[in-house]
Protein backbone atom coordinates (compact mmCIF):
# COMPACT_ATOMS: atom_id res chain seq x y z
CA UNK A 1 -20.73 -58.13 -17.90
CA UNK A 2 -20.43 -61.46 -15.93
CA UNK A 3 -17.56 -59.90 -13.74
CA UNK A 4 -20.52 -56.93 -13.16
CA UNK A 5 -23.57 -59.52 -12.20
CA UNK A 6 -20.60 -61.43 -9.50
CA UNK A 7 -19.49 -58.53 -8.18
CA UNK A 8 -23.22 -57.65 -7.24
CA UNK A 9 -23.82 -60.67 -5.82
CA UNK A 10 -21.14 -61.13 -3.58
CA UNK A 11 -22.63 -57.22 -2.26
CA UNK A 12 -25.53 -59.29 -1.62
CA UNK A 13 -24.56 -61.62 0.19
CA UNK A 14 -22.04 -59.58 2.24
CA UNK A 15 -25.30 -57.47 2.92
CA UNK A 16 -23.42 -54.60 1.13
CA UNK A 17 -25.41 -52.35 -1.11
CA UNK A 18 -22.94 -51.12 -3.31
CA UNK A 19 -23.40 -51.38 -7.03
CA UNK A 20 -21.01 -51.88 -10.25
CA UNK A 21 -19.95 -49.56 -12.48
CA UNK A 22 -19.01 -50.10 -16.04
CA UNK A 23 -16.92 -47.32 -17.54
CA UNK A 24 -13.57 -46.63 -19.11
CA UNK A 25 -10.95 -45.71 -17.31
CA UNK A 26 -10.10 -42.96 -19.24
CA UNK A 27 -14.02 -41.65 -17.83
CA UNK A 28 -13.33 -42.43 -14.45
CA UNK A 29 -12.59 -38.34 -14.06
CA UNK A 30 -15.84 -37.67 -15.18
CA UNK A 31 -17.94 -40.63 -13.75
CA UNK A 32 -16.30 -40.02 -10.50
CA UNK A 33 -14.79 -36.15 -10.32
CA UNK A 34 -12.22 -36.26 -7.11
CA UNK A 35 -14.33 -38.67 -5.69
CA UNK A 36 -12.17 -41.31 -4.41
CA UNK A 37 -8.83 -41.54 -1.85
CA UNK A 38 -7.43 -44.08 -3.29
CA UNK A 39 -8.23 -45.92 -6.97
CA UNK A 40 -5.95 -49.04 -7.67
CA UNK A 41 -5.04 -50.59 -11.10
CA UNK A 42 -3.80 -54.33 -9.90
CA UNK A 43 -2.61 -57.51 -11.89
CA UNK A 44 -0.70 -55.95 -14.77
CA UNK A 45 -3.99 -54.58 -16.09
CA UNK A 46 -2.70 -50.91 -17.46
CA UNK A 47 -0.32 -53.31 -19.93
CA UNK A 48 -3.86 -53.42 -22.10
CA UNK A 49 -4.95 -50.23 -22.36
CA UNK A 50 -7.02 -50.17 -25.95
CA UNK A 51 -4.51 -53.11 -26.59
CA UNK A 52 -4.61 -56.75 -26.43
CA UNK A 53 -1.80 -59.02 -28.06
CA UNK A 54 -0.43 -56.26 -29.35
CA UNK A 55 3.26 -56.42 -30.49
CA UNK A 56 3.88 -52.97 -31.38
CA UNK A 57 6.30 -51.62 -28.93
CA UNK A 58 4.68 -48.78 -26.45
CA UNK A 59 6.11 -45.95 -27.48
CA UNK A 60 3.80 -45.74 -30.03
CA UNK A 61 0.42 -45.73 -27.48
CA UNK A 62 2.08 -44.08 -24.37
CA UNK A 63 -0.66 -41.22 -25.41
CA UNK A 64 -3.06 -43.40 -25.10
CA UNK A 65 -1.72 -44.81 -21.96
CA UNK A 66 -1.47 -41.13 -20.24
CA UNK A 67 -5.11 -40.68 -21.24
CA UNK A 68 -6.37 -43.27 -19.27
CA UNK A 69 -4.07 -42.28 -16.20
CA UNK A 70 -5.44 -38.84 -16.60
CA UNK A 71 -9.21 -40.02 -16.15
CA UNK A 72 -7.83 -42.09 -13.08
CA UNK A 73 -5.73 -39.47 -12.10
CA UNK A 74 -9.63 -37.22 -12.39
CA UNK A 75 -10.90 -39.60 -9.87
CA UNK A 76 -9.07 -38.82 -7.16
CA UNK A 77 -9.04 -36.01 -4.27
CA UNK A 78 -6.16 -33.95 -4.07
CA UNK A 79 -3.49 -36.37 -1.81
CA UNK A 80 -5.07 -39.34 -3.31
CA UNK A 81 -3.30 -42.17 -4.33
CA UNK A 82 -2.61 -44.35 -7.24
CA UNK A 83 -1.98 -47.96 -6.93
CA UNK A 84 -0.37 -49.70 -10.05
CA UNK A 85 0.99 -52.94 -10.17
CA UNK A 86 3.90 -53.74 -12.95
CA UNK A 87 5.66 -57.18 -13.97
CA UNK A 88 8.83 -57.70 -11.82
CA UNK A 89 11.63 -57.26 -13.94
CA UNK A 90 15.50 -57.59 -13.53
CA UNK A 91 16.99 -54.55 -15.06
CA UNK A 92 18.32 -54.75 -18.52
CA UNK A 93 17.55 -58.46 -18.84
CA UNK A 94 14.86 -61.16 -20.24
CA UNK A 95 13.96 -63.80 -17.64
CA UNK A 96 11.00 -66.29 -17.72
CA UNK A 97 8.77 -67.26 -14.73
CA UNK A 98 7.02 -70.92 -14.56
CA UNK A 99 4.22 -70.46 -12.22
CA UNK A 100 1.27 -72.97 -10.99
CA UNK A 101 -2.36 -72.19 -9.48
CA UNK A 102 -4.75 -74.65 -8.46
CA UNK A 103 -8.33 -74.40 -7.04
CA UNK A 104 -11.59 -75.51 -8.08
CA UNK A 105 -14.68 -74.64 -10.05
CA UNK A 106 -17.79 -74.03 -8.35
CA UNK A 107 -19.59 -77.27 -8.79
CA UNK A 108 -15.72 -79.06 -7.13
CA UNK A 109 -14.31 -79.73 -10.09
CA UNK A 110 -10.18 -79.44 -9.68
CA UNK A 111 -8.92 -76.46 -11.79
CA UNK A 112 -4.91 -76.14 -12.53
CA UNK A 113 -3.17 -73.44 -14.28
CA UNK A 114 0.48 -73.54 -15.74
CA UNK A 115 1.74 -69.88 -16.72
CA UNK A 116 5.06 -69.70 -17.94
CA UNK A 117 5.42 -65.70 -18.48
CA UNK A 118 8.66 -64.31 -20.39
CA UNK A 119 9.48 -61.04 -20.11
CA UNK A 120 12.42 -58.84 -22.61
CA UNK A 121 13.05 -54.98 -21.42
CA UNK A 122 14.62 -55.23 -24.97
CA UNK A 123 12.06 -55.47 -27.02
CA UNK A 124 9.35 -54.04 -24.38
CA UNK A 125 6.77 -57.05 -24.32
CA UNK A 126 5.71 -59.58 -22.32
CA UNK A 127 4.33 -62.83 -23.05
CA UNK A 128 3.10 -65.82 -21.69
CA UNK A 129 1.73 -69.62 -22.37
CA UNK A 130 -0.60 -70.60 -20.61
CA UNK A 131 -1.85 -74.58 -19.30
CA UNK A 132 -5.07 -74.92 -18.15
CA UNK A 133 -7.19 -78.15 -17.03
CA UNK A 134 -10.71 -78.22 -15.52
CA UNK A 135 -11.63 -81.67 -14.86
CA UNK A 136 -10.26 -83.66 -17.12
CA UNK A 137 -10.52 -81.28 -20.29
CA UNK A 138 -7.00 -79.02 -21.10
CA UNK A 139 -6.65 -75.89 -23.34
CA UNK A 140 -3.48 -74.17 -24.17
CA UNK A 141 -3.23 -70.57 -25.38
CA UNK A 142 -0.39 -67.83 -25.19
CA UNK A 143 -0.89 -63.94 -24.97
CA UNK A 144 1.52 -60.77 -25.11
CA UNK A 145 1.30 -57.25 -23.50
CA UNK A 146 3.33 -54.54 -22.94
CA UNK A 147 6.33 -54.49 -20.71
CA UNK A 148 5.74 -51.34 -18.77
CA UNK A 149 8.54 -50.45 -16.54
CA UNK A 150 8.65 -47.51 -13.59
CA UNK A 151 10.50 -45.29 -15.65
CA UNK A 152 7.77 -45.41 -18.36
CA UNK A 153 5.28 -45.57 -15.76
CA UNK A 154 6.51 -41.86 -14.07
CA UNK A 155 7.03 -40.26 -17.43
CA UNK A 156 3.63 -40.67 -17.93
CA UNK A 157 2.27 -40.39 -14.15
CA UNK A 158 3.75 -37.03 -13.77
CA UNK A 159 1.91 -34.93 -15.94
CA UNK A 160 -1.30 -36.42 -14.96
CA UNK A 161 -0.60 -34.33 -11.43
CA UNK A 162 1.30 -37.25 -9.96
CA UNK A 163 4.29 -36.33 -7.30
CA UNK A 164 5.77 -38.80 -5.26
CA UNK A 165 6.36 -42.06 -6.82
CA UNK A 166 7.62 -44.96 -5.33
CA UNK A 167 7.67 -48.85 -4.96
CA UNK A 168 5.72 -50.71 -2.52
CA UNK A 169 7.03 -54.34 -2.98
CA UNK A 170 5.75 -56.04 -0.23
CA UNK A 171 2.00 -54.94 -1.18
CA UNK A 172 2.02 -57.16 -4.20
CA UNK A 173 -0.50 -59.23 -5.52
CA UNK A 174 2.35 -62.15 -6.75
CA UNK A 175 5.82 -62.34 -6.47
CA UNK A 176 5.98 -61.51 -10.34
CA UNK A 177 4.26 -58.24 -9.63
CA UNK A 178 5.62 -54.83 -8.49
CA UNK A 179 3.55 -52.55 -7.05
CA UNK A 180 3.83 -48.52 -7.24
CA UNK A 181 2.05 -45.74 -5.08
CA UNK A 182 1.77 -42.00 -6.98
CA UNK A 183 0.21 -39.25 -5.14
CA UNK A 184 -2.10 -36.65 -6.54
CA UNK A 185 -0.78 -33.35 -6.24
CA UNK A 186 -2.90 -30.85 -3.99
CA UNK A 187 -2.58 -27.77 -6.14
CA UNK A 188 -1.29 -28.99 -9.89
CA UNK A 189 -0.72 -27.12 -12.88
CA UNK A 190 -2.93 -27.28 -15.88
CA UNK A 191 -1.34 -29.74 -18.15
CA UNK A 192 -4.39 -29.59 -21.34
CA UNK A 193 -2.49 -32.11 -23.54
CA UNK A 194 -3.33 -34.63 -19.97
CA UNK A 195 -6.98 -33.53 -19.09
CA UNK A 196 -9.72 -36.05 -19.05
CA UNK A 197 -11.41 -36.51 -21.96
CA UNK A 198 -15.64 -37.35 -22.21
CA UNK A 199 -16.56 -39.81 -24.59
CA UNK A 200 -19.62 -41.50 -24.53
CA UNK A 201 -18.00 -45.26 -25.83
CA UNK A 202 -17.47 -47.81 -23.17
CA UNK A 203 -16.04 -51.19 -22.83
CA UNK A 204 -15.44 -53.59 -19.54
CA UNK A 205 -12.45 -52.79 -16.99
CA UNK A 206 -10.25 -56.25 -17.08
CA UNK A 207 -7.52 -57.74 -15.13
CA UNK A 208 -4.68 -58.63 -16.90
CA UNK A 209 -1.51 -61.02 -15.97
């Protein structure tokens, strides 16, 4: 709920009065019915959808995965469009990325992080070990996630009421991020297996890696 209480006070002090939110996506459809033009998904998060460090490859969840699409998919107007980003990958083979951040906390204090992310189309997961100091005080801690690619990405996208699908590299977040537009169909069929489910649980929208 911290991510909730900074996003309102940034609205604050832009003079903005727009308020937070805290749903599922898979209840976006409902929260929001074809409210939006455009609802984006950045930073790898669809990777964790009802999974975290989960090593079980994704065939096994890609129901679960379409669900969620399907409430985003709920959100938008007819035309709308879908902004995902997915983990660069070089077809067919496992490469590993070493990448640095550095900035500061908000009282000065210097703040470096070391990610060095592997990723394996093979086995479909991605993982990563992570560096980080504040100050003078350094944790370490690794994490692993799905490796979603575009082809898994349409198979599920296009039975939500998805159409065009294509690559947008240059709109990326990171250069170990790809990012893909789908647009919402203006007349779709009914697809029941994909509608947008109501359930009355909810849990916090995160970012991923």
């Amino acid at each position: 709920m911290d991510m909730l209480r900074r996003f309102r006070l940034n609205c604050a002090e832009a003079g903005l009065s727009h308020d937070a939110v805290h749903a599922r996506w898979e209840d976006l459809g409902r929260v929001f019915p074809a409210v939006f033009d455009m609802v984006m998904c950045r930073g790898n998060s669809l990777a964790y959808a009802d999974t975290w460090d989960n090593d079980v490859p994704l065939e096994h969840d890609l129901d679960r995965l379409a669900t969620h699409v399907a409430g985003m998919a709920g959100a938008l107007r007819p035309g709308g469009a879908l902004l995902v980003d997915l983990p660069a990958t070089r077809p067919g083979a496992a490469s590993t990325r070493l990448l640095e951040h550095r900035g500061s906390t908000t009282v000065g204090e210097p703040v470096t992080v070391v990610e060095r992310i592997h990723t394996d189309p093979t086995t479909r997961l991605r993982r990563w070990n992570v560096t980080m100091t504040v100050g003078t005080h350094t944790c370490q801690f690794s994490r692993s996630s799905y490796l979603i690619d575009l082809d898994t990405l349409r198979t599920v996208l296009r039975p939500c009421g998805f159409a065009a699908i294509c690559t947008l590299p240059d709109l990326s977040p990171r250069d170990h991020y790809s990012t893909v537009v789908a647009i919402k169909e203006r007349t779709r069929p009914d697809h029941p297996r994909h509608r947008t489910p109501v359930l009355t649980s909810a849990s916090s929208l995160t970012t991923g890696r």
